[in-house]
Protein backbone atom coordinates (compact mmCIF):
# COMPACT_ATOMS: atom_id res chain seq x y z
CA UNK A 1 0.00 0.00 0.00
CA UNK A 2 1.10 3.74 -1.09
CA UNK A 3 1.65 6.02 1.61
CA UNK A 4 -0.24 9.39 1.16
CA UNK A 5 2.77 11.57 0.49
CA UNK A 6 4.56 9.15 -2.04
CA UNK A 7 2.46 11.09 -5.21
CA UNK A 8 3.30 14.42 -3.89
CA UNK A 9 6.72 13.40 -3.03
CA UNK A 10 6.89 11.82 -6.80
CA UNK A 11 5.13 15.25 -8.41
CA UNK A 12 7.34 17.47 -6.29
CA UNK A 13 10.53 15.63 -7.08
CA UNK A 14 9.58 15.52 -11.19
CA UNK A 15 8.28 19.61 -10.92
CA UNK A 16 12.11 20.21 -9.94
CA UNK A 17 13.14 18.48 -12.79
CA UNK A 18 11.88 20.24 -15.08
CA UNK A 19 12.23 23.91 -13.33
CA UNK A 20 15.93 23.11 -13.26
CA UNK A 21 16.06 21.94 -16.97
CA UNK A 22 14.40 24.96 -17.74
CA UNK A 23 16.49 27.47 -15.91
CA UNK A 24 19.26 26.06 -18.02
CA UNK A 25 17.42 26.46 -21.09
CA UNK A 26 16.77 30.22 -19.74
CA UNK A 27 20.45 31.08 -19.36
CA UNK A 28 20.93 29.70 -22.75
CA UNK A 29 18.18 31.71 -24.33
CA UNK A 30 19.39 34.44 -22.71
CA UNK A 31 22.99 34.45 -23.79
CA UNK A 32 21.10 34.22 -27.41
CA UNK A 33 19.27 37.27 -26.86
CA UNK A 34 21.95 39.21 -26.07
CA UNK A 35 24.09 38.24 -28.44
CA UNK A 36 21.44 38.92 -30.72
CA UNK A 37 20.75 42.48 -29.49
CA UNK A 38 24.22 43.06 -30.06
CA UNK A 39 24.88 41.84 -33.68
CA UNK A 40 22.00 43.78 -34.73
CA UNK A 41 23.05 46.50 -32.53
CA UNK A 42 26.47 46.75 -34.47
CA UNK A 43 24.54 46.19 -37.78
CA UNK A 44 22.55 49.25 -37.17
CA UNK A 45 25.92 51.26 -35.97
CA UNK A 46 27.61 49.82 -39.24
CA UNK A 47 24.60 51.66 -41.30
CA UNK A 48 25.02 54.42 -39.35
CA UNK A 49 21.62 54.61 -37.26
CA UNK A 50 22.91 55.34 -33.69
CA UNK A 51 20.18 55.47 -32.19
CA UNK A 52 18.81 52.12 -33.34
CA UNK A 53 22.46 51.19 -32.49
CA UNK A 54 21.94 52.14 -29.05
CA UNK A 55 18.41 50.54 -28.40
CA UNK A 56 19.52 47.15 -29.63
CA UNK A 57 22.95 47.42 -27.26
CA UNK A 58 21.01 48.67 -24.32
CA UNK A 59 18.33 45.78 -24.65
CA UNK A 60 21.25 43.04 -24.42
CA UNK A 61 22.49 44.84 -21.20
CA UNK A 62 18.88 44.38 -20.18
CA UNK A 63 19.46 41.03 -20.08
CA UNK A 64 22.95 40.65 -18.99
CA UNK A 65 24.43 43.84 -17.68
CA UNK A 66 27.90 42.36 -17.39
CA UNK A 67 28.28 41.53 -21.15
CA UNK A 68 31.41 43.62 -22.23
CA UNK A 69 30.69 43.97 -25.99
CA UNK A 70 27.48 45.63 -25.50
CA UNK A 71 28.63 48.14 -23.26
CA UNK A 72 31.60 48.91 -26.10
CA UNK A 73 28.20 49.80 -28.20
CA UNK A 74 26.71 51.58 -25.71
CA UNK A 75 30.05 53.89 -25.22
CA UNK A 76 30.54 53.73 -28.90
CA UNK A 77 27.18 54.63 -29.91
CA UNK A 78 27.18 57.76 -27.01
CA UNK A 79 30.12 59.13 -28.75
CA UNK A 80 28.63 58.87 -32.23
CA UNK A 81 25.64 60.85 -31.24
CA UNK A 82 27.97 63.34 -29.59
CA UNK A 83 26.27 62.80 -26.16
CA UNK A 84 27.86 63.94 -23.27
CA UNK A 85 31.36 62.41 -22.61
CA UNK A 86 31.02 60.94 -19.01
CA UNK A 87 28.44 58.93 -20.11
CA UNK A 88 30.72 57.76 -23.25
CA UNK A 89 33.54 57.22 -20.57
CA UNK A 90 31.38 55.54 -18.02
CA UNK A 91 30.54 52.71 -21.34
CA UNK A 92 33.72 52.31 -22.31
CA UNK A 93 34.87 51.52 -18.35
CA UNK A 94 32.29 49.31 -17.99
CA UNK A 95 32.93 47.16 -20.66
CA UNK A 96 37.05 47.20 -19.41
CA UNK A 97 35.64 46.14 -16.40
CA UNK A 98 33.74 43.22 -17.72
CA UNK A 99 36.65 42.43 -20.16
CA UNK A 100 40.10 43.94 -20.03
CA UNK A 101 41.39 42.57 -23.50
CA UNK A 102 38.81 44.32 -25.52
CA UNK A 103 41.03 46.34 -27.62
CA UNK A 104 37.54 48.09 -29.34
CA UNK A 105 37.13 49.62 -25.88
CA UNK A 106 40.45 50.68 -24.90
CA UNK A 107 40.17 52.94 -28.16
CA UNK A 108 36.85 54.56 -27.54
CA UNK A 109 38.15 55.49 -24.07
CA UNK A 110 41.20 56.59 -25.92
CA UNK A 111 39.03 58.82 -28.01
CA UNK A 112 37.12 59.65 -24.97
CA UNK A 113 40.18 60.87 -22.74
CA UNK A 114 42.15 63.16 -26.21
CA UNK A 115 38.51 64.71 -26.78
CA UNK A 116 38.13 65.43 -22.93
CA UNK A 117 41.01 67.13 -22.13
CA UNK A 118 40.36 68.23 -18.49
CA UNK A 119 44.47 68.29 -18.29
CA UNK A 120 47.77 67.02 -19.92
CA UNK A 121 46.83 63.34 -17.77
CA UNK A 122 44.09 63.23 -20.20
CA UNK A 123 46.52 63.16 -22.99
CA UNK A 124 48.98 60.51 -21.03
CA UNK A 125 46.18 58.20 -19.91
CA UNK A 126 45.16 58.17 -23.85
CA UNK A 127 48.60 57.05 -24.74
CA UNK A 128 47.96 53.98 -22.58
CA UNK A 129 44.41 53.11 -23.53
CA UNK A 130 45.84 53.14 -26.67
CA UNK A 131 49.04 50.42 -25.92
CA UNK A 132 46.44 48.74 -24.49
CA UNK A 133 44.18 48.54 -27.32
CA UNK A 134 47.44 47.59 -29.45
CA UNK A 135 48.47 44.80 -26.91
CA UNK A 136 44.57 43.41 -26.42
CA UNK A 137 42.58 40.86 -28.17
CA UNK A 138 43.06 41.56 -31.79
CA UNK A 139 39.62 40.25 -32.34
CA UNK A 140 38.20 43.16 -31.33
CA UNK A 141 40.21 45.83 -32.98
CA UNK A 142 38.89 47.38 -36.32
CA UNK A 143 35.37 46.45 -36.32
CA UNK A 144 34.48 49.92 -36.69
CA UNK A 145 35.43 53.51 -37.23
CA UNK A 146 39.41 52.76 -37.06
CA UNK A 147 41.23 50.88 -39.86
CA UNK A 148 44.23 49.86 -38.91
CA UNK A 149 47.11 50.89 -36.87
CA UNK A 150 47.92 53.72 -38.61
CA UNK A 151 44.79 55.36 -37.22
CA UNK A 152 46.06 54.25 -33.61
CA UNK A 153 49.33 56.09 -33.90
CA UNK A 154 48.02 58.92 -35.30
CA UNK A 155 46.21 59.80 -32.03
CA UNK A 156 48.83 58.76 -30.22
CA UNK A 157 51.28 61.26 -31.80
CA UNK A 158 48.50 64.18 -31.21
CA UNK A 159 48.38 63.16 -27.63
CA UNK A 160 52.38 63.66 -27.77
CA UNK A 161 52.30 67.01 -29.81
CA UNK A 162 49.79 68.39 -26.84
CA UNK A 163 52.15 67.22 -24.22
CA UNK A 164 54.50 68.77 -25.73
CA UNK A 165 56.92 65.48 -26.38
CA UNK A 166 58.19 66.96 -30.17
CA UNK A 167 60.25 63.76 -30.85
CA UNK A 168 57.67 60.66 -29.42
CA UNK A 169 55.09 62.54 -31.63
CA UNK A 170 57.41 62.58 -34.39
CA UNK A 171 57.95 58.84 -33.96
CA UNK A 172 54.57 58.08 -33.79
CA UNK A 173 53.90 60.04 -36.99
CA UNK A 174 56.90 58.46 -39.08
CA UNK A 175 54.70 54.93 -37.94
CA UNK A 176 51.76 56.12 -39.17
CA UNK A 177 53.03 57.49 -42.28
CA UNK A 178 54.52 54.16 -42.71
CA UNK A 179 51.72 52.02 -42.83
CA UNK A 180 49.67 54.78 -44.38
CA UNK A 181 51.69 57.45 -46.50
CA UNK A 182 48.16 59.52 -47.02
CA UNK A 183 47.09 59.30 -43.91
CA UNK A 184 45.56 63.10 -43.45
CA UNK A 185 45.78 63.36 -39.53
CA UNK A 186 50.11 62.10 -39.77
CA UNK A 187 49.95 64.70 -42.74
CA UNK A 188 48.49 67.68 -40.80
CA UNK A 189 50.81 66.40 -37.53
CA UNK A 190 54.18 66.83 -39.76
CA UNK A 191 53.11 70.10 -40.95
CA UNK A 192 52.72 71.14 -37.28
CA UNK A 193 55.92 69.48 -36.02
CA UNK A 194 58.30 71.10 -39.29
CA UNK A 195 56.95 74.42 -38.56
C-alpha cells in the first residue's frame, strides 16, 4: 500500500526536474538574446543609425548587464551621437571592467580621454588606452570607425604634440606614415611638427 505523500513526493521531485532543466534552457536563451541584441546593434551602428544602435545594445544589457561587448556599443554609440562624454567614458569603463582585452574599448576610451582634455593626464592616460588597445585581443580591434594601426598612432602622436613630447610625436607620426603614406591626420601632424 502507497503512503499518502509518495504522489506528492513523486510530483514534487519531477516539478524540480523540469524547473531546473528549464532554468538552463533560460540562461541559454538568454545568452542568445543578447548576443542577438548586439549583432544587430552593431549592424545598425555599421549603417550608421545610432540610435537604433543604441536601443539594440542597451536591450542586451537588459538582459545581462555584465556583457562587455554591448557596453563597447553603448560607449561607442554615445560618442557617435555626440552625447555627453562621461556617459561615453562611463561605457567604455564598464565594458574594461567586464573584459580587459577588448582592444575596441580601450580605443573609444582613448578617443574619450584626447577629446576630454580636463588636463595634460588626459593626454597621457590616452597614450595607454591606446598600448592597451594595441596589446589586447586583436579580435576586437577594427570592427568599426578605425582601420588599422595607422589610425592608432596617429592619435597617439596628437596626444604627444599636446604634451608637448616633439620627438615621441614625431615617432609616432613616421609609424603612421609608414603604414599609411596619405594618412591626413600624420599629414596635418608633420606640418605642425616642421613648422
Amino acid at each position: 500500500m502507497r503512503s499518502i505523500w509518495t504522489i506528492p513526493a513523486t510530483f514534487i521531485f519531477v516539478l524540480s526536474l523540469l524547473m531546473l532543466g528549464g532554468c538552463s534552457n533560460d540562461a541559454e536563451t538568454d545568452a542568445a538574446t543578447t548576443l542577438s541584441h548586439t549583432q544587430q546593434g552593431w549592424h545598425a551602428y555599421k549603417l550608421g543609425d545610432y540610435t537604433q544602435a543604441l536601443l539594440s545594445f542597451e536591450r542586451a544589457l537588459n538582459i545581462d548587464p555584465e556583457f562587455a561587448d554591448a557596453h563597447n556599443g553603448v560607449g561607442w554609440s554615445h560618442l557617435s551621437l555626440s552625447l555627453t562624454l562621461p556617459l561615453v567614458q562611463e561605457a567604455f569603463q564598464n565594458a574594461l571592467r567586464y573584459d580587459a582585452s577588448n582592444a575596441d574599448a580601450w580605443v573609444g576610451l582613448a578617443n574619450v580621454l584626447y577629446l576630454r582634455y580636463k588636463d595634460s593626464s588626459d593626454f597621457t592616460d590616452a597614450i595607454r588606452a591606446i598600448d592597451n588597445a594595441l596589446q589586447a585581443d586583436a579580435q576586437y580591434l577594427y570592427r568599426h570607425d578605425y582601420d588599422s594601426n595607422a589610425e592608432l598612432y596617429a592619435l597617439k602622436a596628437a596626444c604627444y604634440l599636446y604634451l608637448g613630447e616633439s620627438q615621441l610625436a614625431k615617432q609616432e607620426v613616421d609609424k603612421t606614415l609608414k603604414i599609411d603614406a596619405e594618412n591626413k591626420t600624420a599629414i596635418v601632424l608633420q606640418n605642425m611638427l616642421n613648422e
